[in-house]
Protein backbone atom coordinates (compact mmCIF):
# COMPACT_ATOMS: atom_id res chain seq x y z
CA UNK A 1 0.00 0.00 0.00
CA UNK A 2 1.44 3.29 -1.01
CA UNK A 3 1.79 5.87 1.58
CA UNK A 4 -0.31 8.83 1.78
CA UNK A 5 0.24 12.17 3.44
CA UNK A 6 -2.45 13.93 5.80
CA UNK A 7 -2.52 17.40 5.92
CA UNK A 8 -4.50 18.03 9.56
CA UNK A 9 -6.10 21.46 9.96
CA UNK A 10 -4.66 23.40 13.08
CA UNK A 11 -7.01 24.13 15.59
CA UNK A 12 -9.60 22.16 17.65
CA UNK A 13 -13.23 22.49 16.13
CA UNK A 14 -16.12 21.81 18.28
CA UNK A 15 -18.66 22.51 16.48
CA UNK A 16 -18.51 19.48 14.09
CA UNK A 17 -18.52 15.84 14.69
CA UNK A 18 -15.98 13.46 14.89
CA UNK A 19 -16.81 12.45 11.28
CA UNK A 20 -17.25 15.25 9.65
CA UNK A 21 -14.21 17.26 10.62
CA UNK A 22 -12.42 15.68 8.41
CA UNK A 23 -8.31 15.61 8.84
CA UNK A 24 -9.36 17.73 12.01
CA UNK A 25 -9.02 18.13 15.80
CA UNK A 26 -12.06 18.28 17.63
CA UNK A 27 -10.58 17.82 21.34
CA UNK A 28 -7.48 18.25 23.26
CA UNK A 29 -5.69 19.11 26.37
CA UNK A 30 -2.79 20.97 27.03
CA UNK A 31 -1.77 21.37 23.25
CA UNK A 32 -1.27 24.24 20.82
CA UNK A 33 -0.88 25.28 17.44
CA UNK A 34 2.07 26.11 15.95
CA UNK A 35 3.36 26.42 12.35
CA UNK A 36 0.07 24.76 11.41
CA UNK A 37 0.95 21.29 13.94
CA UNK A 38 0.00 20.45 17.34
CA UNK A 39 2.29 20.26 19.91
CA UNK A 40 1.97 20.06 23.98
CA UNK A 41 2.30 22.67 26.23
CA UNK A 42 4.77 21.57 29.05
CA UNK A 43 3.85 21.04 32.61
CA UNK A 44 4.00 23.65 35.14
CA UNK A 45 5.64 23.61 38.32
CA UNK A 46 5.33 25.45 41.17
CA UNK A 47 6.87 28.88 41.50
CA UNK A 48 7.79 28.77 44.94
CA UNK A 49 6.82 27.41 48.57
CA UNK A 50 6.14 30.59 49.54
CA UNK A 51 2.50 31.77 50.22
CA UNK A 52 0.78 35.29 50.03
CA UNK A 53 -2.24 36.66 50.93
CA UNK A 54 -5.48 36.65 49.15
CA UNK A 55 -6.27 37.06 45.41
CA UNK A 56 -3.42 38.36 43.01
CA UNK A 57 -5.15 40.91 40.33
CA UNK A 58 -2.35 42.01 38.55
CA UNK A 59 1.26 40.97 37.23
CA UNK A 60 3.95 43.39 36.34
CA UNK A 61 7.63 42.25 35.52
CA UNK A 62 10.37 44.48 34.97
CA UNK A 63 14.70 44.10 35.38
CA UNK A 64 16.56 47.07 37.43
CA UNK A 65 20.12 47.75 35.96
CA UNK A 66 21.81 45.59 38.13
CA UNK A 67 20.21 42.73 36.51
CA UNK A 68 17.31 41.74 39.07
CA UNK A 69 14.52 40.62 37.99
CA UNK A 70 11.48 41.66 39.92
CA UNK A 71 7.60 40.53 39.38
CA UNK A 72 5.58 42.86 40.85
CA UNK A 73 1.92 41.75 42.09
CA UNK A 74 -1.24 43.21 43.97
CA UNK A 75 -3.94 41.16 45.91
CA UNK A 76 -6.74 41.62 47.49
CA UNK A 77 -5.07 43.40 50.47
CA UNK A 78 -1.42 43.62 49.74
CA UNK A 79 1.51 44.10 47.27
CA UNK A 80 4.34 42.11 46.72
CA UNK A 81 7.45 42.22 44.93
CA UNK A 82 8.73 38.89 43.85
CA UNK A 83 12.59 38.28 43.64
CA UNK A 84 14.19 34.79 43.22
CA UNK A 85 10.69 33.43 44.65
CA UNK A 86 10.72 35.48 48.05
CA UNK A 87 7.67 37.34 48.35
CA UNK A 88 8.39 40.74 49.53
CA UNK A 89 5.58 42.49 50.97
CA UNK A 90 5.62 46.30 49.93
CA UNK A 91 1.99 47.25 50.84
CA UNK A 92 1.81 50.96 51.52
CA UNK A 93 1.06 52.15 55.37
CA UNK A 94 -1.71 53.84 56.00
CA UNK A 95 -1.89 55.13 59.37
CA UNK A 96 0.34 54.90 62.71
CA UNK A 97 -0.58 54.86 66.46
CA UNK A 98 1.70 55.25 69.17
CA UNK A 99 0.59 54.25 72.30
CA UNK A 100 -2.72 54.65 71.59
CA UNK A 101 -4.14 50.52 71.86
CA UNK A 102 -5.92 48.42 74.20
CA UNK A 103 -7.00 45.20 74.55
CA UNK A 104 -9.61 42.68 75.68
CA UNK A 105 -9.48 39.02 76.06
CA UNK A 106 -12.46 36.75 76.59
CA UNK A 107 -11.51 32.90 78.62
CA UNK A 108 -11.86 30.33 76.02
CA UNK A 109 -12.02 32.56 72.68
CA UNK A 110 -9.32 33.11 70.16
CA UNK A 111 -11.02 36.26 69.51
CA UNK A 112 -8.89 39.46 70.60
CA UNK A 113 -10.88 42.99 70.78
CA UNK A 114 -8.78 46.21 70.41
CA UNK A 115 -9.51 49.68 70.86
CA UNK A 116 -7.91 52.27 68.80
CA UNK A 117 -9.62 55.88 68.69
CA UNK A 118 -10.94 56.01 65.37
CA UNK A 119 -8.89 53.46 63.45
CA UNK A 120 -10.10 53.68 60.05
CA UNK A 121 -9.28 49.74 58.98
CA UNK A 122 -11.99 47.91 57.55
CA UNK A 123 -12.57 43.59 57.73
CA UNK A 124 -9.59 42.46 55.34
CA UNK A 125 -7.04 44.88 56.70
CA UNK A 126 -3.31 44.43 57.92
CA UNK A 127 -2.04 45.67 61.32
CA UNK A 128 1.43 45.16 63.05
CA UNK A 129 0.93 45.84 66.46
CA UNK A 130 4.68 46.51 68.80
CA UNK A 131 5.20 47.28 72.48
CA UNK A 132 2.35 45.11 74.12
CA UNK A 133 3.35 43.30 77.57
CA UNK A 134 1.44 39.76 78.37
CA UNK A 135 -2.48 40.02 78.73
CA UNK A 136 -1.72 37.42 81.79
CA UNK A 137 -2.05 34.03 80.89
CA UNK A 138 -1.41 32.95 77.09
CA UNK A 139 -1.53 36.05 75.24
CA UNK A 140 1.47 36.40 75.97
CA UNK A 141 3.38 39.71 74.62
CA UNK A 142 4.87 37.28 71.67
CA UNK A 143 1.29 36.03 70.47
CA UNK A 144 0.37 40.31 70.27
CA UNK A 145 3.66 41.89 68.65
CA UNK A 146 2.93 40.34 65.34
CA UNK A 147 0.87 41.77 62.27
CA UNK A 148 -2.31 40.41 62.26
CA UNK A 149 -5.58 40.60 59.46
CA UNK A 150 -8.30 42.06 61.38
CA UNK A 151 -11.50 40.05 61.10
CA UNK A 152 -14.22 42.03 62.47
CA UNK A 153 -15.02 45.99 63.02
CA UNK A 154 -17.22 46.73 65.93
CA UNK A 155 -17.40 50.50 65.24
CA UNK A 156 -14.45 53.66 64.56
CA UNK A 157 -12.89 52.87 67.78
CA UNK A 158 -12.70 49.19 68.37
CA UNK A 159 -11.43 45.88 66.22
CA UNK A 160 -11.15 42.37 66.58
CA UNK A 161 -8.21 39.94 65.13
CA UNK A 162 -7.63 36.19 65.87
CA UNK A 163 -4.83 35.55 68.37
CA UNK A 164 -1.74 33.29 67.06
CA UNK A 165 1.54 32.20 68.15
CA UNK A 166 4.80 33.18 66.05
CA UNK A 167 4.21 29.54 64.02
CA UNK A 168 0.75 30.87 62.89
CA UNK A 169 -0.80 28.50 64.89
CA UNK A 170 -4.49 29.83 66.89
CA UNK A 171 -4.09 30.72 70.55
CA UNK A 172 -6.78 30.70 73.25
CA UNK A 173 -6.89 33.11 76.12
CA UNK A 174 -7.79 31.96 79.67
CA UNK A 175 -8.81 33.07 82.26
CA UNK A 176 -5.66 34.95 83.27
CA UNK A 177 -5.91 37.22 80.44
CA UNK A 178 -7.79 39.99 82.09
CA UNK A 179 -5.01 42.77 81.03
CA UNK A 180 -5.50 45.01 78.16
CA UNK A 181 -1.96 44.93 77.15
CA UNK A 182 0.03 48.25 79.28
CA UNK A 183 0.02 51.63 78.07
CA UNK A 184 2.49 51.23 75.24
CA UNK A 185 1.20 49.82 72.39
CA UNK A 186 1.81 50.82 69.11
CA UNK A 187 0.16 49.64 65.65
CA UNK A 188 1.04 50.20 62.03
CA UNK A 189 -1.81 50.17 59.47
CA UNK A 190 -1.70 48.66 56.07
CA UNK A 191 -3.65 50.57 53.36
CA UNK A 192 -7.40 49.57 53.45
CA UNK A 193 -8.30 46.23 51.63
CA UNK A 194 -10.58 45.91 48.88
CA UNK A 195 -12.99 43.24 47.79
CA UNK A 196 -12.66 40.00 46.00
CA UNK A 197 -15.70 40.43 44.20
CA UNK A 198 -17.01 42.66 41.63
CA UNK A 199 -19.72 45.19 42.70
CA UNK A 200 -21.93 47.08 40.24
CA UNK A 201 -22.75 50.62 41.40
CA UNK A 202 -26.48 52.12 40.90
CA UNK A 203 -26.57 55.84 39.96
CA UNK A 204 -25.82 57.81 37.23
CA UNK A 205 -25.97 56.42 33.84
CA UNK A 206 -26.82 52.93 34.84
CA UNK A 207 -29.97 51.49 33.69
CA UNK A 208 -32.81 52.43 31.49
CA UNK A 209 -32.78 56.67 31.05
CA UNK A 210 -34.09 58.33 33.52
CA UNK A 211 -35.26 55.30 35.41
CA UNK A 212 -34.64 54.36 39.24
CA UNK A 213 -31.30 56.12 40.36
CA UNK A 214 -30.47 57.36 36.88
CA UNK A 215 -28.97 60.46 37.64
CA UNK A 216 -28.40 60.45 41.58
CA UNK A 217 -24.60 59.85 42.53
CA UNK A 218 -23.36 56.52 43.88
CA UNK A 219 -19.90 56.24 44.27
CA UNK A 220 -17.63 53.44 44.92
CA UNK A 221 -14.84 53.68 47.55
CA UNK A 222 -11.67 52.25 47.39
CA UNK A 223 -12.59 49.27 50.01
CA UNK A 224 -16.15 49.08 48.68
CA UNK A 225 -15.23 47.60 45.02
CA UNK A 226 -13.43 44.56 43.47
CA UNK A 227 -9.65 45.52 44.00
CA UNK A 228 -7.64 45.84 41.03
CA UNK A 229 -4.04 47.23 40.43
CA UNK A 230 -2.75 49.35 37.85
CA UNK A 231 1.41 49.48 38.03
CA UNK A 232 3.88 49.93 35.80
CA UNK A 233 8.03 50.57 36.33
CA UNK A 234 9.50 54.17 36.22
CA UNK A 235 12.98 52.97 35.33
CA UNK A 236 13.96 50.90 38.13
CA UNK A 237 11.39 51.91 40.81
CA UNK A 238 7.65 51.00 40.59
CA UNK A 239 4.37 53.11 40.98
CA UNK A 240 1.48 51.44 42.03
CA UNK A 241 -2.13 52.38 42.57
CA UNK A 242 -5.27 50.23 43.98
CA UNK A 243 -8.34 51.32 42.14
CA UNK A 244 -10.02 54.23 43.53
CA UNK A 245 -6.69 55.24 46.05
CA UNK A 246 -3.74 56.94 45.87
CA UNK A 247 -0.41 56.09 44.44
CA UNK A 248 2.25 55.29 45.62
CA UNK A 249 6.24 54.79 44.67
CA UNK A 250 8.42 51.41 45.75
CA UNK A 251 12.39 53.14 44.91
CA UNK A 252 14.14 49.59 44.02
CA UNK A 253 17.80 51.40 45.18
CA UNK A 254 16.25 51.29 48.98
CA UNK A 255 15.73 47.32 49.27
CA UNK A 256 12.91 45.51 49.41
CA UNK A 257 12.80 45.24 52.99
CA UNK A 258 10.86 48.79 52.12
CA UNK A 259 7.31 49.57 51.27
CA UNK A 260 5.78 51.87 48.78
CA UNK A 261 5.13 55.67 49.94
CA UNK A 262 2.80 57.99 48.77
CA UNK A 263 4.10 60.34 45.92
CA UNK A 264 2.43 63.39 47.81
CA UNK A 265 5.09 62.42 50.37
CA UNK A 266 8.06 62.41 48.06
CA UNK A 267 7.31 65.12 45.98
CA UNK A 268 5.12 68.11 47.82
């Protein structure tokens, strides 16, 4: 039997059957099309054993004179800097108080209220808290000097986090911990977190003219909308801005042990 050639048609057609698509593809996996043949798409591995927090949104790569290469990405609630598959956490700060927090420990719960005169974080939000002596049983003052994701707001004044040792691992107060933590505390707030899911806004120019909130104003916050990034590099340094906020400047010759600041700061 003389041999014959077959001239397959790139791409995978799914809206024919098997039979009629002749010299076709109608299903794959992992393949693509190149130079008019199929080949597969290697596997992936895994980028790094490191975690981060949340959703990531947005990608930006970019290589400083010296040669590094960063990847630069924003989640939900923070911003990294990837280098040699460290994750660097650059998040901008958003407020400080000094001396200014309190705490409250119920026997039994994991759950830690603090007070903080109007605070301004919202559920989601990143707070390293410094200075705090034992509550008197197992918070001790290792389990509060750490940064913590708050969990729940109360009101302006007053948040709650879960309590953890240095391993991550939940910690339950006792009945010893009836201290609210001395007179020294300090805490460092991350910029407010956004959402993880899309929210569609009523007001003006939605919907049918004229109709329902046509016309009335609705806007959405920065921590009331689905948190997205927009970033690019400005030679070797990056600017970065969450949706809706302000922007801010990471300056690659001052490590990446530092965070982004605001540009109002650098420049005014």
């Amino acid at each position: 039997m003389p041999l014959t050639k077959f001239n397959f048609k790139p791409g995978i057609n799914k809206e024919e059957t098997n039979y009629s698509n002749e010299n076709g593809w109608v299903d794959g996996n992992l393949v693509r099309f190149r130079k008019g043949g199929v080949e597969k798409i290697g596997g992936w591995a895994k980028k790094s054993s490191n975690v981060f927090f949340d959703t990531a949104r947005a990608l930006h790569s970019w290589i400083s004179l010296g040669g590094s290469r960063y990847l630069g990405f924003g989640t939900t609630s923070k911003y990294y800097i990837d280098n040699g598959g460290s994750y660097n956490d650059i998040t901008p700060i958003r407020a400080t108080t000094t001396n200014g927090i309190t705490f409250a420990a119920t026997d039994g719960s994991s759950l830690i209220t603090a007070t903080d005169s109007s605070h301004g974080a919202v559920v989601g939000d990143f707070v390293t808290i410094a200075g705090s002596v034992s509550l008197g049983g197992l918070i001790t003052a290792a389990v509060l000097n750490q940064e913590y994701q708050i969990t729940g707001v109360a009101n302006a004044n007053t948040f709650t986090f879960t309590a953890k040792d240095t391993s991550g691992d939940t910690v339950t107060a006792n009945s010893d911990d009836d201290e609210n933590g001395g007179s020294g505390v300090d805490g460092v707030y991350q910029i407010n977190s956004g959402l993880d899911v899309y929210v569609q806004a009523a007001g003006w120019g939605s919907g049918t003219w004229s109709a329902s909130t046509f016309g009335s104003t609705n806007a959405l916050s920065d921590t009331g909308q689905l948190r997205l990034w927009t970033h690019d590099n400005f030679g070797e340094d990056l600017i970065i801005n969450p949706r809706g906020g302000s922007i801010y400047r990471w300056v690659e010759n001052n490590g990446l042990s530092t965070r982004a600041v605001s540009l109002r700061y650098i420049w005014c």
